[in-house]
Protein backbone atom coordinates (compact mmCIF):
# COMPACT_ATOMS: atom_id res chain seq x y z
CA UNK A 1 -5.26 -30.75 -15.35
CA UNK A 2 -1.58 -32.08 -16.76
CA UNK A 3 -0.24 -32.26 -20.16
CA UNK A 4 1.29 -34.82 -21.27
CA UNK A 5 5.10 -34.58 -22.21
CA UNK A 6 6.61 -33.25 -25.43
CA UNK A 7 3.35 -31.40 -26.69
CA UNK A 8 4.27 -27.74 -25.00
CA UNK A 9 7.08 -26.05 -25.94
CA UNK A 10 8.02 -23.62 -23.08
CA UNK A 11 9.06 -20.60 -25.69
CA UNK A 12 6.27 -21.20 -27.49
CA UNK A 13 3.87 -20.76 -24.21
CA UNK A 14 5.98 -17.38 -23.50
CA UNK A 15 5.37 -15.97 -26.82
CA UNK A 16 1.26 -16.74 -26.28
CA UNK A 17 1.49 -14.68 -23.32
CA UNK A 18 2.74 -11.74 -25.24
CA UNK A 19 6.55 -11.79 -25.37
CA UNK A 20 8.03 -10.68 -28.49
CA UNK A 21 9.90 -13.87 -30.43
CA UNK A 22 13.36 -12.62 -30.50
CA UNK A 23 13.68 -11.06 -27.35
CA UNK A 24 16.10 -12.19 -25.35
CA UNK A 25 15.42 -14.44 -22.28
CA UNK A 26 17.60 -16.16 -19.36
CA UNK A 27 16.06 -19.05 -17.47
CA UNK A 28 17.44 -19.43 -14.14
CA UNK A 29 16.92 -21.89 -11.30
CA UNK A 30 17.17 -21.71 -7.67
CA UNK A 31 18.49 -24.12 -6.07
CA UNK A 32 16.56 -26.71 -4.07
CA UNK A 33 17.05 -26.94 0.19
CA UNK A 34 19.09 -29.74 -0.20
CA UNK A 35 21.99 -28.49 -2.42
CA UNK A 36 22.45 -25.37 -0.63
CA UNK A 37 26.53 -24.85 0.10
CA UNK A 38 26.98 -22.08 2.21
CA UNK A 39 25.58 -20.13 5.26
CA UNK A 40 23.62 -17.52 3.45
CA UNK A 41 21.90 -19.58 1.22
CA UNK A 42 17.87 -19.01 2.16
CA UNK A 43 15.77 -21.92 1.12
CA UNK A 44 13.64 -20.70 -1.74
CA UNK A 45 10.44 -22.04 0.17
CA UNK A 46 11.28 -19.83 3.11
CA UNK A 47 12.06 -17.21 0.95
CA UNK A 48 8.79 -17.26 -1.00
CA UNK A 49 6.63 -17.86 2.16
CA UNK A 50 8.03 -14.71 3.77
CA UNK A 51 7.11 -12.60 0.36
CA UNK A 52 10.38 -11.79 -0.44
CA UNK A 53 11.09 -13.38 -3.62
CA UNK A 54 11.66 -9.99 -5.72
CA UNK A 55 14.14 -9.15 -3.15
CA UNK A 56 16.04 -12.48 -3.05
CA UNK A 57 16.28 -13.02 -6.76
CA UNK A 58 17.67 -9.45 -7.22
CA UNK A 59 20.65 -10.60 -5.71
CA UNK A 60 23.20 -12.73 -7.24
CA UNK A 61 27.30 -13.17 -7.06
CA UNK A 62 27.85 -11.64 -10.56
CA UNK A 63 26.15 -10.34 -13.47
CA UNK A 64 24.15 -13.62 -14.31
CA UNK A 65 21.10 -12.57 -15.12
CA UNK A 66 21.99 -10.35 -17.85
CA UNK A 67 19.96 -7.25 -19.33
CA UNK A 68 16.06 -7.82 -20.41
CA UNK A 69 13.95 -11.11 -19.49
CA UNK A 70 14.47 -13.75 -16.92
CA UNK A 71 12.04 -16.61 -16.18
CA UNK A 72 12.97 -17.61 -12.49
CA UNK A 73 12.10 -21.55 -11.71
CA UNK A 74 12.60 -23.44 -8.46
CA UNK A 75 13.67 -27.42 -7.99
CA UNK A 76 11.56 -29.73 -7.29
CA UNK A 77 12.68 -33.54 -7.71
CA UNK A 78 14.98 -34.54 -9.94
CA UNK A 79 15.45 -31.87 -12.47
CA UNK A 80 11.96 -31.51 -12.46
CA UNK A 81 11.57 -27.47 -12.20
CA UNK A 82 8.56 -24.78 -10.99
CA UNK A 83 7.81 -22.08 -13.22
CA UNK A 84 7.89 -19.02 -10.48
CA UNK A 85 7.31 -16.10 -12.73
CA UNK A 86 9.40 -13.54 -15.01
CA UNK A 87 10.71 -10.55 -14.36
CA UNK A 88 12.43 -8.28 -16.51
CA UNK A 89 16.37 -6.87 -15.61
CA UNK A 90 15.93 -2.50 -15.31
CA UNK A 91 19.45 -2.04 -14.20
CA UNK A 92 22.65 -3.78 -12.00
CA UNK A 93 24.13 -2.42 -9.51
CA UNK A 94 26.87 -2.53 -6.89
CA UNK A 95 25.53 -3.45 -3.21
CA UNK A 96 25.19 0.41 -2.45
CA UNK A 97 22.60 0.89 -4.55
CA UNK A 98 20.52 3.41 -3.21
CA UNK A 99 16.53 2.29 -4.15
CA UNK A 100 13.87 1.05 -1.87
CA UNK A 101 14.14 -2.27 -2.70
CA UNK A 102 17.75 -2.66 -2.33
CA UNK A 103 17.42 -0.96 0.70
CA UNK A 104 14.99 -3.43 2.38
CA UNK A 105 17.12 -5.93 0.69
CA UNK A 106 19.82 -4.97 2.77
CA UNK A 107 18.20 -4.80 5.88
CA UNK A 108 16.83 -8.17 5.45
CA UNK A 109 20.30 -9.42 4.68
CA UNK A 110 19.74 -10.41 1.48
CA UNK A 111 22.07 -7.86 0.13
CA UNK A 112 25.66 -7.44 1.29
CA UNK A 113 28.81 -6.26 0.40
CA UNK A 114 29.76 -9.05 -2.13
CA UNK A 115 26.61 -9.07 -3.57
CA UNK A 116 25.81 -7.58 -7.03
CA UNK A 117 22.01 -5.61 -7.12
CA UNK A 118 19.64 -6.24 -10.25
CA UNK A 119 16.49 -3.42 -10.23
CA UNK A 120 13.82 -6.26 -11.17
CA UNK A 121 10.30 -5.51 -12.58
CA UNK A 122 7.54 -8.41 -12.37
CA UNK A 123 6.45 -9.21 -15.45
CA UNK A 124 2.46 -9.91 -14.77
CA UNK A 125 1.44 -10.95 -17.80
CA UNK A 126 2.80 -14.64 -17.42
CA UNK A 127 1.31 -15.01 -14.28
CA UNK A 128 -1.39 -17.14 -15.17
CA UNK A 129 1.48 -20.11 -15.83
CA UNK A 130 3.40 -19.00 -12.17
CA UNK A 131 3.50 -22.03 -10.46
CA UNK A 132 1.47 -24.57 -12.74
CA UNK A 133 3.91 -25.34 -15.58
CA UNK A 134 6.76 -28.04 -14.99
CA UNK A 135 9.64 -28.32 -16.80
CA UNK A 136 12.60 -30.80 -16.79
CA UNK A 137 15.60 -28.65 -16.33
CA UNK A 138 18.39 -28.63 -19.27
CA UNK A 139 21.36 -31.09 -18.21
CA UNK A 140 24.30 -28.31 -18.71
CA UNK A 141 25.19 -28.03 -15.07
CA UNK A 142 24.14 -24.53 -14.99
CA UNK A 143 21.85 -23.23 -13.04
CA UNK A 144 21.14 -19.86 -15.71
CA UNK A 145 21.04 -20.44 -19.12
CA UNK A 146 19.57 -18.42 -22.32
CA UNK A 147 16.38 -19.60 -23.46
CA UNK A 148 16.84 -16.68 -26.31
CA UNK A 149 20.36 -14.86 -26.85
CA UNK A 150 20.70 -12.10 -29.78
CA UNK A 151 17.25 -13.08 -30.89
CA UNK A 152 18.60 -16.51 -31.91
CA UNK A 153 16.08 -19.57 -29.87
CA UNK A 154 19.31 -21.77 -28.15
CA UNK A 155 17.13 -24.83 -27.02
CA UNK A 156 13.53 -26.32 -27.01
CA UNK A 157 12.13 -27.05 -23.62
CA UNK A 158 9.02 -29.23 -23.10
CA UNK A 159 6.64 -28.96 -20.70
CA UNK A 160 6.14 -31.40 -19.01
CA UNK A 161 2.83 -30.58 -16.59
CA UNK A 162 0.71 -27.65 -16.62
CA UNK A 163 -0.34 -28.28 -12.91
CA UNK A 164 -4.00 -27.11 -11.68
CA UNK A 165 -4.93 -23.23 -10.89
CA UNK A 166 -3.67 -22.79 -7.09
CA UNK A 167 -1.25 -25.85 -6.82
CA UNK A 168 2.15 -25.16 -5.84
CA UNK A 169 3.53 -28.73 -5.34
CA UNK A 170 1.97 -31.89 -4.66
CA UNK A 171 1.06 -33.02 -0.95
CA UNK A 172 4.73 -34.65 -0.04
CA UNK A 173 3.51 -37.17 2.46
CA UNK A 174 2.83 -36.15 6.22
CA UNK A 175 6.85 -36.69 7.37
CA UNK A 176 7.68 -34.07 4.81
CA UNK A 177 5.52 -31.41 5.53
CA UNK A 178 7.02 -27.87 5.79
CA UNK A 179 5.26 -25.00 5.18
CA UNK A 180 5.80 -21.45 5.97
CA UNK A 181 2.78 -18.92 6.78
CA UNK A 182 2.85 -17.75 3.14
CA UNK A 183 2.15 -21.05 2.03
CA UNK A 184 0.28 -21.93 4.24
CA UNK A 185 -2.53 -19.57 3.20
CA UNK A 186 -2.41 -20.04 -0.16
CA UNK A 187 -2.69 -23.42 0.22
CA UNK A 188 -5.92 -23.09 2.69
CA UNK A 189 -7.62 -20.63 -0.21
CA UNK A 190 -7.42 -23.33 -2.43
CA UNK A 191 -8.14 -27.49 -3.27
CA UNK A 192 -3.99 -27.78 -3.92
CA UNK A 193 -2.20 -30.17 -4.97
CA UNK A 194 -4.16 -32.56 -2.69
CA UNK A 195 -3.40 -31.24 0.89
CA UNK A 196 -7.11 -30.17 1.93
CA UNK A 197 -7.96 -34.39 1.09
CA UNK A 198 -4.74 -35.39 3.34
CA UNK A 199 -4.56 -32.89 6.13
CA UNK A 200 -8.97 -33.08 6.35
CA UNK A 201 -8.67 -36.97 6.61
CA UNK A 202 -6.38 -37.52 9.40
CA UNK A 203 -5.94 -35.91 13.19
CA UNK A 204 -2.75 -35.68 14.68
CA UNK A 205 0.48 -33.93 16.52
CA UNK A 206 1.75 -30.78 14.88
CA UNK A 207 4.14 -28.42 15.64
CA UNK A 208 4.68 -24.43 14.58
CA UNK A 209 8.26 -22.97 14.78
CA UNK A 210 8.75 -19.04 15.12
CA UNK A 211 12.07 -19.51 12.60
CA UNK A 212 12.86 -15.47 13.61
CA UNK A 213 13.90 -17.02 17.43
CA UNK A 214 13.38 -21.04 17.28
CA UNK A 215 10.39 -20.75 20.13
CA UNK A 216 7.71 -23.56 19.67
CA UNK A 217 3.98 -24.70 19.45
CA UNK A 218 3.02 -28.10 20.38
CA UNK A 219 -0.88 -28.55 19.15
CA UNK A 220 -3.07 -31.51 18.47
CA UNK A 221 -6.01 -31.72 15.89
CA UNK A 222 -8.89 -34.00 16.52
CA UNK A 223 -11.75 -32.23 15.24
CA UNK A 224 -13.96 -33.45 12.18
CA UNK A 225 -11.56 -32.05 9.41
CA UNK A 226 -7.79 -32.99 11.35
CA UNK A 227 -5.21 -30.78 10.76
CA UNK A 228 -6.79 -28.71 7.54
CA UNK A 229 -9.65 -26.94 10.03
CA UNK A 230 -6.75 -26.38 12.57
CA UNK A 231 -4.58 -25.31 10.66
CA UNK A 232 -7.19 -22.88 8.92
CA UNK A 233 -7.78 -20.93 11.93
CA UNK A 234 -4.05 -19.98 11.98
CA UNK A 235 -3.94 -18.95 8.07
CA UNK A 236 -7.10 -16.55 8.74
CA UNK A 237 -5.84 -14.67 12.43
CA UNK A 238 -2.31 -15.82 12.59
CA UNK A 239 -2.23 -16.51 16.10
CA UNK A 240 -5.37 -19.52 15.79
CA UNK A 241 -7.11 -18.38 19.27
CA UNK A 242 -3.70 -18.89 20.99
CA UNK A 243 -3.11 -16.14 23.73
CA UNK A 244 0.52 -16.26 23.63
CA UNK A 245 0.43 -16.09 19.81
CA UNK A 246 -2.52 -13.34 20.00
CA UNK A 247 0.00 -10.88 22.21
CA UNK A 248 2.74 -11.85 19.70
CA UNK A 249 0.71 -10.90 17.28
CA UNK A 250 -0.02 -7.67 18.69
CA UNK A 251 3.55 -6.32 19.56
CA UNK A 252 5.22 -7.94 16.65
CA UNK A 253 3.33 -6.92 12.54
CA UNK A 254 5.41 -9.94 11.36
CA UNK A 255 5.05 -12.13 13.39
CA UNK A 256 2.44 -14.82 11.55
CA UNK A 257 4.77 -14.50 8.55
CA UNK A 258 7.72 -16.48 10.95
CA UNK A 259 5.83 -19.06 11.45
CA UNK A 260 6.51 -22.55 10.36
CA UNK A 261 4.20 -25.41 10.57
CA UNK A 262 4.84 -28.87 10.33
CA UNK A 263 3.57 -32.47 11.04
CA UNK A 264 4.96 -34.86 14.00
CA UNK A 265 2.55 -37.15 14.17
CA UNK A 266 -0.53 -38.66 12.58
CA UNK A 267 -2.89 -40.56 14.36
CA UNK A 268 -5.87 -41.58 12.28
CA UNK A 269 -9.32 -40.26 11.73
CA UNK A 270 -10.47 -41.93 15.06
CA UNK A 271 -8.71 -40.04 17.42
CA UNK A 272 -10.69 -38.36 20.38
CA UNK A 273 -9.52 -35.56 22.32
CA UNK A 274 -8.18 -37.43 25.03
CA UNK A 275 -5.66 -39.08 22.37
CA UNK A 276 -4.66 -35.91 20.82
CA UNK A 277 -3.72 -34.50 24.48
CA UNK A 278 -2.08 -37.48 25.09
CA UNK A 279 0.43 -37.08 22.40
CA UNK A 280 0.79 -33.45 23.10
CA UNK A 281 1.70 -34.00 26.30
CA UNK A 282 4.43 -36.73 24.90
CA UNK A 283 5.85 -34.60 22.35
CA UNK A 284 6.31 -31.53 24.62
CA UNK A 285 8.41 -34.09 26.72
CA UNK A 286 10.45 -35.00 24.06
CA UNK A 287 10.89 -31.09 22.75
CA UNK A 288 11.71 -29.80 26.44
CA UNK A 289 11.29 -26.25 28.14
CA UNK A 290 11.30 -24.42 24.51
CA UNK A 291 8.02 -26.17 23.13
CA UNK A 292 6.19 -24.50 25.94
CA UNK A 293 6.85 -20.95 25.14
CA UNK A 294 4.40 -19.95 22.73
CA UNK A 295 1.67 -22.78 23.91
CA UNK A 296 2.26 -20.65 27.28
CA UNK A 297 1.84 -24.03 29.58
């Protein structure tokens, strides 16, 4: 269910969840894939499909997410903006800060030595808004801002959706699917955003990408429900019946969480088998010797 515009005020939705009115809050928004600038900029859908978006967050350049409260959001079109969650600023630190977190941080190169550590702590009770409300991003040119400095309310956001319980974005169209494992599964576990309707109603080409080496998985879908029953048996075992993937699986714990799935091509509800090997066969042409490696043929 969606609101319409201008009848939630963000703060105001904040304070019903239990924060105190003066307390100070950043908002801060990661950027989307497409205005990333340097090499070690992760793509916040990556990121949050691998379970790592504590440990990403806690890093930044400088000090910017101050002391107390931060509501995290991520780009979506325009300056349209996901509510992610909030978390609330323990400590900073330089990049030798010795804690667990910072440690796995580091080892997942998140953390290095120009980076400046934050100690995060979730913040669960705003959870039930986490990825559901929609804002339209303040035009500053900033990507952090204060929400609430010194106790003093600096702007009035509207909310512009308030998205159903389990949808993380609306289904993008079949040329712009990308989903990590992560997503994958949360997606599967619920009726979001309309991808069961889209990915049930058509059969087609798809292909899965380990992004930890670049090796590839040509498949096809032709059975009743297309792509969504496919793609279900990978978001319950990880490996979908595949033996290649099952002996991955086995040797590597991480493995299913490198995984990357994506659509190459549709071809209607119609399709037999025969059709859906047909295009496989095509498409691991076009790919070459690396889209055999993890279909093992």
């Amino acid at each position: 269910m969606a609101t319409s515009a201008n009848v939630l005020d963000l703060h105001e939705v904040f304070v019903s969840c239990g924060k105190e009115r003066s307390e100070d809050m950043k908002l801060y928004r990661h950027a989307t894939p497409k205005r990333l600038q340097t090499p070690h900029d992760r793509d916040i859908e990556e990121v949050i499909a691998a379970g790592d978006l504590e440990l990403f967050q806690s890093v930044q350049r400088n000090r910017q997410l101050g002391t107390g409260l931060v509501a995290f959001f991520m780009g979506e079109s325009g300056r349209l903006s996901r509510f992610l969650g909030v978390w609330r600023v323990l400590s900073i630190h330089g990049w030798q800060h010795d804690s667990p977190k910072a440690e796995e941080a580091r080892r997942k190169t998140y953390l290095r030595d120009d980076g400046i550590w934050h100690e995060l702590e979730h913040e669960a009770r705003f959870d039930a808004f986490a990825n559901r409300l929609i804002i339209e991003w303040p035009d500053t040119g900033r990507h952090h801002q204060w929400l609430v400095e010194n106790g003093v309310t600096k702007r009035n956001i509207s909310i512009r959706e308030i998205r159903a319980t389990g949808t993380r974005r609306p289904f993008p169209g079949f040329d712009h699917v990308i989903l990590g494992f992560g997503e994958l599964r949360g997606l599967i576990s619920s009726d979001a955003g309309g991808w069961m309707e889209a990915l049930s109603s058509t059969r087609g080409v798809y292909l899965i990408t380990d992004i930890d080496n670049g090796d590839l998985y040509v498949g096809s879908a032709t059975g009743a429900k297309g792509i969504w029953e496919r793609w279900s048996n990978y978001a319950a075992s990880g490996h979908g019946g595949n033996k290649v993937m099952i002996d991955r699986v086995a040797e590597i714990a991480v493995f299913a969480d490198n995984l990357q799935f994506s659509v190459l091509e549709t071809l209607g509800g119609l399709a037999t088998r025969e059709d859906g090997i047909a295009a496989e066969v095509r498409w691991k042409k076009k790919f070459g010797k690396r889209a055999t490696v993890l279909n093992g043929n």
